[in-house]
C-alpha atoms as a PDB file:
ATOM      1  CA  UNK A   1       0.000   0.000   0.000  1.00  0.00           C
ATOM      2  CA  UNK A   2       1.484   3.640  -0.760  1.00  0.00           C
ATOM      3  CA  UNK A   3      -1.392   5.536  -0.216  1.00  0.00           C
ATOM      4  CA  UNK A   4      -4.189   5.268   2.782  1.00  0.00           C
ATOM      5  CA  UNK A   5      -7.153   8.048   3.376  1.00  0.00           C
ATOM      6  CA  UNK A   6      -8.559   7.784   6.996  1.00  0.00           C
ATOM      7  CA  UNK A   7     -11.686   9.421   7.304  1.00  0.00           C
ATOM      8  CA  UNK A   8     -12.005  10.850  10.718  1.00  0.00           C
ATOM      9  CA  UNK A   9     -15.059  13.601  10.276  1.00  0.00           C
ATOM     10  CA  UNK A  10     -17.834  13.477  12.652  1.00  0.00           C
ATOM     11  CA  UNK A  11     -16.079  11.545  15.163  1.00  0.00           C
ATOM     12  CA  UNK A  12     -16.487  13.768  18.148  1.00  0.00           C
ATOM     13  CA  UNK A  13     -15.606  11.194  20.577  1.00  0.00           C
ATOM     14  CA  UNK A  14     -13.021   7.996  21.066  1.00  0.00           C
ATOM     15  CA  UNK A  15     -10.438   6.602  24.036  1.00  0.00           C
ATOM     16  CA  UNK A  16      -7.313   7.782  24.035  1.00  0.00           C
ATOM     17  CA  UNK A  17      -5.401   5.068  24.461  1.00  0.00           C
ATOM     18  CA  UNK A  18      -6.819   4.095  21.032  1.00  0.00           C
ATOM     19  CA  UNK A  19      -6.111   7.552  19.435  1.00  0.00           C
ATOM     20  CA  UNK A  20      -2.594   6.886  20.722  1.00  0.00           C
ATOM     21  CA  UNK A  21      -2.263   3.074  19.358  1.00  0.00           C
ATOM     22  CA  UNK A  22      -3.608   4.016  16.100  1.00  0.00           C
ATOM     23  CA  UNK A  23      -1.479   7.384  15.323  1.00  0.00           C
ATOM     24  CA  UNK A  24       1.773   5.065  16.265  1.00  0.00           C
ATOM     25  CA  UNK A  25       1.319   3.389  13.149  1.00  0.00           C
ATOM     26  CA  UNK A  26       2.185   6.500  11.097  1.00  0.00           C
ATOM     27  CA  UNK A  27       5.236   8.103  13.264  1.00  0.00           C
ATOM     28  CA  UNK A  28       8.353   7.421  12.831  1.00  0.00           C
ATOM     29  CA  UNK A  29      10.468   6.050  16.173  1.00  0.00           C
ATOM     30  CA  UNK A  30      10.261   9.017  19.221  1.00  0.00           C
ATOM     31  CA  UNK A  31       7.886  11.210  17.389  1.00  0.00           C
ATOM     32  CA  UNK A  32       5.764  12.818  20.130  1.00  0.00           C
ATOM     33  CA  UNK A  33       2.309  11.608  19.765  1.00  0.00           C
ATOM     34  CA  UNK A  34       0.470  13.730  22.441  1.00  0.00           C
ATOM     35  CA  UNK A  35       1.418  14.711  26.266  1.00  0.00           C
ATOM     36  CA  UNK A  36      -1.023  15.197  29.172  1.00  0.00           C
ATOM     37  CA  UNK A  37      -1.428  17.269  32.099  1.00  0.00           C
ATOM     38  CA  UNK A  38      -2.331  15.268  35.657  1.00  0.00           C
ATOM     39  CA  UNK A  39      -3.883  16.724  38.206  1.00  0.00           C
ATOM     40  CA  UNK A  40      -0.723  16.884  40.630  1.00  0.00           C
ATOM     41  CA  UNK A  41       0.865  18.402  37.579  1.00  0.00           C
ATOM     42  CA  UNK A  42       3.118  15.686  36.056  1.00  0.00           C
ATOM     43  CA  UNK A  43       3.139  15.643  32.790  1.00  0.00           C
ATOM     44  CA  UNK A  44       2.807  12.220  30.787  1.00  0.00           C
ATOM     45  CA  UNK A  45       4.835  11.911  27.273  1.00  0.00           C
ATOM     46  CA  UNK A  46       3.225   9.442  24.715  1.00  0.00           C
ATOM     47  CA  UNK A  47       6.387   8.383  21.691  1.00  0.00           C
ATOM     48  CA  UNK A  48       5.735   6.297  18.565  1.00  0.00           C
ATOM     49  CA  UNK A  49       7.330   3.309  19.103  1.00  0.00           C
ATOM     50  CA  UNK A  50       8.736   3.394  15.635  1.00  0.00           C
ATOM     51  CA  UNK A  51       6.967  -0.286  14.610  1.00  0.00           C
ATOM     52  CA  UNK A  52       4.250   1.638  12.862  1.00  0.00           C
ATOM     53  CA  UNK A  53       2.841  -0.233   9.116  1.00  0.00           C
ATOM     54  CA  UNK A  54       2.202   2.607   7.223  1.00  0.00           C
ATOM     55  CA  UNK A  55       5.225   5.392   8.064  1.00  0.00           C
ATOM     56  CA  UNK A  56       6.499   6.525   4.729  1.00  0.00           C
ATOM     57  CA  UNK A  57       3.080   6.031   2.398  1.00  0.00           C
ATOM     58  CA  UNK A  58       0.824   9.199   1.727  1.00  0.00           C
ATOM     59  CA  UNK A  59      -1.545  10.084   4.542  1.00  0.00           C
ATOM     60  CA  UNK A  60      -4.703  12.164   3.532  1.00  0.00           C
ATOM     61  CA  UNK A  61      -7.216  12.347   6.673  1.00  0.00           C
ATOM     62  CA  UNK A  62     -10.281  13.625   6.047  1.00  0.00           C
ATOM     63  CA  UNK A  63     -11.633  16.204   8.960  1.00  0.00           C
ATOM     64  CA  UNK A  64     -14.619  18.344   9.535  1.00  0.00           C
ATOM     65  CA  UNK A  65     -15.697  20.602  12.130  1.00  0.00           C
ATOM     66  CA  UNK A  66     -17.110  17.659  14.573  1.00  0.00           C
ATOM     67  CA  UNK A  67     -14.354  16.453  15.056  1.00  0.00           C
ATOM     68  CA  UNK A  68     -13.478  16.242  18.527  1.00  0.00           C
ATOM     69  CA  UNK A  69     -11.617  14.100  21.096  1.00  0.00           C
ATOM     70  CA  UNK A  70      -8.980  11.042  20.036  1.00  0.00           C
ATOM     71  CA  UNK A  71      -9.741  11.788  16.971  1.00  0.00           C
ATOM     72  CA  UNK A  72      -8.253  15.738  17.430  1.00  0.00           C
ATOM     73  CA  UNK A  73      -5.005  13.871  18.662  1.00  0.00           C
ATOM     74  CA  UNK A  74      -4.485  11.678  15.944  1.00  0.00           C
ATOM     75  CA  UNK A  75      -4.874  14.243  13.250  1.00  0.00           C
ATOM     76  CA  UNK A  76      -2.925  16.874  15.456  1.00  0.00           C
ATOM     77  CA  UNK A  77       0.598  14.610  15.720  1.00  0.00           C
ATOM     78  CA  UNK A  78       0.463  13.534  12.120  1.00  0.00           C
ATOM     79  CA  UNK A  79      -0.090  16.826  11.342  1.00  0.00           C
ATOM     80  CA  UNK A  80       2.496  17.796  13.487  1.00  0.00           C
ATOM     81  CA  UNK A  81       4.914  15.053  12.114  1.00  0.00           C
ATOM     82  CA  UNK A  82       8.109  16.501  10.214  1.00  0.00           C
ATOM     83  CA  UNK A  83       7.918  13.410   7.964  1.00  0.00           C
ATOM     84  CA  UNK A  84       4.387  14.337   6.755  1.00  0.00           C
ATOM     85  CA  UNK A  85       2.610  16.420   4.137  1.00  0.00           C
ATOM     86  CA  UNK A  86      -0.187  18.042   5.517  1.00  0.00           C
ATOM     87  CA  UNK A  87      -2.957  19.580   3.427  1.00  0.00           C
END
């Protein structure tokens, strides 16, 4: 495969630990996927791992304005990836 869409609009909710699962198949190794904020005010860094399927094919993800949640996280670090096009 060398090209993949993923159609993400009106997906306004989702788990994170699935948002984070899915978007490591599309970083590259130590690409920050998302970080959080607890409520003692640690932070928690989430990496690609690096054994991701589909790193170096063409990503087009399809978003609309309900989009919300996991879904926001996974478009957000590809987006964010320096390996990426993003249009």
């Amino acid at each position: 495969m060398k090209e993949l869409a993923l159609d993400l609009r009106n997906n306004p909710v989702g788990r994170l630990d699935i948002a984070k699962n899915i978007t490591d198949e599309f970083l590259e190794k130590r690409q920050l996927i998302i970080f959080t904020k607890e409520e003692i005010g640690n932070f928690q860094y989430y990496y690609a791992s690096g054994n991701g399927r589909f790193e170096k094919g063409n990503l087009y993800i399809l978003i609309n304005k309900k989009l919300a949640s996991s879904s926001e996280v996974l478009e957000s670090a590809v987006q964010g990836s320096s390996k990426r096009s993003y249009t």
